[in-house]
C-alpha atoms as a PDB file:
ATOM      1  CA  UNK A   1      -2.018   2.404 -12.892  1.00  0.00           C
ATOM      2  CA  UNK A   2      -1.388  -0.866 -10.702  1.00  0.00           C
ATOM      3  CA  UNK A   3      -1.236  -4.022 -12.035  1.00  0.00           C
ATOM      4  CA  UNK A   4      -1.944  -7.208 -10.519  1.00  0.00           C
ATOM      5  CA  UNK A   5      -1.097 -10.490 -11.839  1.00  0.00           C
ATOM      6  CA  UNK A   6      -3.863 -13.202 -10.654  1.00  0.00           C
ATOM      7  CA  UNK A   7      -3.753 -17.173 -11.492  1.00  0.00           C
ATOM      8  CA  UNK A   8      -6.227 -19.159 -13.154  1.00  0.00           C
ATOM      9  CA  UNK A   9      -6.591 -22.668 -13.739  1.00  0.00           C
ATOM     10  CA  UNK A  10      -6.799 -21.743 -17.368  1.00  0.00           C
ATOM     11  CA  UNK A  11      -4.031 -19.015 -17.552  1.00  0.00           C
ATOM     12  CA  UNK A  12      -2.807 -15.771 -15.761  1.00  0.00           C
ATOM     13  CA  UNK A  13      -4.964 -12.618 -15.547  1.00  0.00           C
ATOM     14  CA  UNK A  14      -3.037  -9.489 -15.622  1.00  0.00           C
ATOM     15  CA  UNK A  15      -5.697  -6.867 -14.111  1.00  0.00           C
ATOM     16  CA  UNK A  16      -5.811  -3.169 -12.827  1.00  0.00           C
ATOM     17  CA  UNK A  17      -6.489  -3.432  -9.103  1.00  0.00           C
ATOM     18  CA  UNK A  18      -8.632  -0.322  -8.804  1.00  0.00           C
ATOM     19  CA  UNK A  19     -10.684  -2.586 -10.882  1.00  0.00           C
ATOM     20  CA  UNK A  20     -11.203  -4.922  -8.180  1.00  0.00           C
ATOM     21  CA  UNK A  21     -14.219  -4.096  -6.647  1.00  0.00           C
ATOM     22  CA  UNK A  22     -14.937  -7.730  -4.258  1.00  0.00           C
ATOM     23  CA  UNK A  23     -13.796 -10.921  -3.653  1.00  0.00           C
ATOM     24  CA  UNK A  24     -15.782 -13.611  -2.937  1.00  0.00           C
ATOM     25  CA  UNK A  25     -14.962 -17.528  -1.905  1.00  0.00           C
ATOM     26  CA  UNK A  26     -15.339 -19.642  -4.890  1.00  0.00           C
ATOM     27  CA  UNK A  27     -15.384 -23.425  -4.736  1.00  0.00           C
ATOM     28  CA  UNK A  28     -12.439 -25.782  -4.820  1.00  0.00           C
ATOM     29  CA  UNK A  29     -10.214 -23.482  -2.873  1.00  0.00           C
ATOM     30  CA  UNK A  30     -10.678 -20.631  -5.632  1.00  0.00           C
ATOM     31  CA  UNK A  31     -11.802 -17.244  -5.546  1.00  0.00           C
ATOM     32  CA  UNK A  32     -14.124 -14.860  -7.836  1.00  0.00           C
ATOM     33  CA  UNK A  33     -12.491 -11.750  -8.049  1.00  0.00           C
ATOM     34  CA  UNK A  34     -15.405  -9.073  -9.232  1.00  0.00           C
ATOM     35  CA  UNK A  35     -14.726  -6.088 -11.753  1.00  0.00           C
ATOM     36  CA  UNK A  36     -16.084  -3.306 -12.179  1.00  0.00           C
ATOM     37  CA  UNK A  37     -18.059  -3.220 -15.525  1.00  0.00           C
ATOM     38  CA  UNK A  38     -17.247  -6.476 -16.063  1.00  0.00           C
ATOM     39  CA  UNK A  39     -17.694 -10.254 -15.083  1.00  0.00           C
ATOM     40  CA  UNK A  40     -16.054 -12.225 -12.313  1.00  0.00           C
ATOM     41  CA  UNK A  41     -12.560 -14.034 -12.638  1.00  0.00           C
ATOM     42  CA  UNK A  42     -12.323 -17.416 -11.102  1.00  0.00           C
ATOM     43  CA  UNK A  43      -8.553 -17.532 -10.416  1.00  0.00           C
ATOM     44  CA  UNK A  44      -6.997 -19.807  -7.736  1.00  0.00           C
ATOM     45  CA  UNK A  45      -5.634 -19.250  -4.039  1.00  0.00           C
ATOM     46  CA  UNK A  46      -7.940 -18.623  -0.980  1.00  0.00           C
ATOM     47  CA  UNK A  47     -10.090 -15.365  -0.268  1.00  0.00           C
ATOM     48  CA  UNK A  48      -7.007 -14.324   2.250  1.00  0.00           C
ATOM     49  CA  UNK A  49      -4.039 -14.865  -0.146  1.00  0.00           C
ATOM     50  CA  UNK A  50      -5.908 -13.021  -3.348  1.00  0.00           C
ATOM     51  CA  UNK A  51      -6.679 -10.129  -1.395  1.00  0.00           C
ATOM     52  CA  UNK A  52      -3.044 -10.015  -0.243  1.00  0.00           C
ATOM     53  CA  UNK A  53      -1.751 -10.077  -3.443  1.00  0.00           C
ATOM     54  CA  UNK A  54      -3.918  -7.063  -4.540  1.00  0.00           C
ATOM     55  CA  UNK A  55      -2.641  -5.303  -1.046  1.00  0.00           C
ATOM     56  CA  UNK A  56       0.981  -5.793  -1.903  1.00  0.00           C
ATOM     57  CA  UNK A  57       0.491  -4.460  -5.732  1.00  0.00           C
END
């Protein structure tokens, strides 16, 4: 199991990146990250550095 490590405004996430299942531009230069079964994260970064992060997990 993979682990990613996401950052929020609030705190970190620490989530399992087969979980992922979109990404989606939020506002103020956030992004919602969808799970599966589950509700969207707002964390922060752009659509294009999230998605990298997951990639390099």
């Amino acid at each position: 199991m993979k682990f990613v490590k996401l950052h929020s405004r609030g705190g970190d996430y620490l989530v399992v990146a087969s979980n992922i299942a979109w990404l989606r531009t939020g506002e103020n230069g956030q992004t919602l990250v969808g799970m599966v079964g589950s509700s969207p994260l707002l964390v922060t970064g752009k659509i294009e550095e999230v998605a990298q992060m997951v990639l390099d997990s």
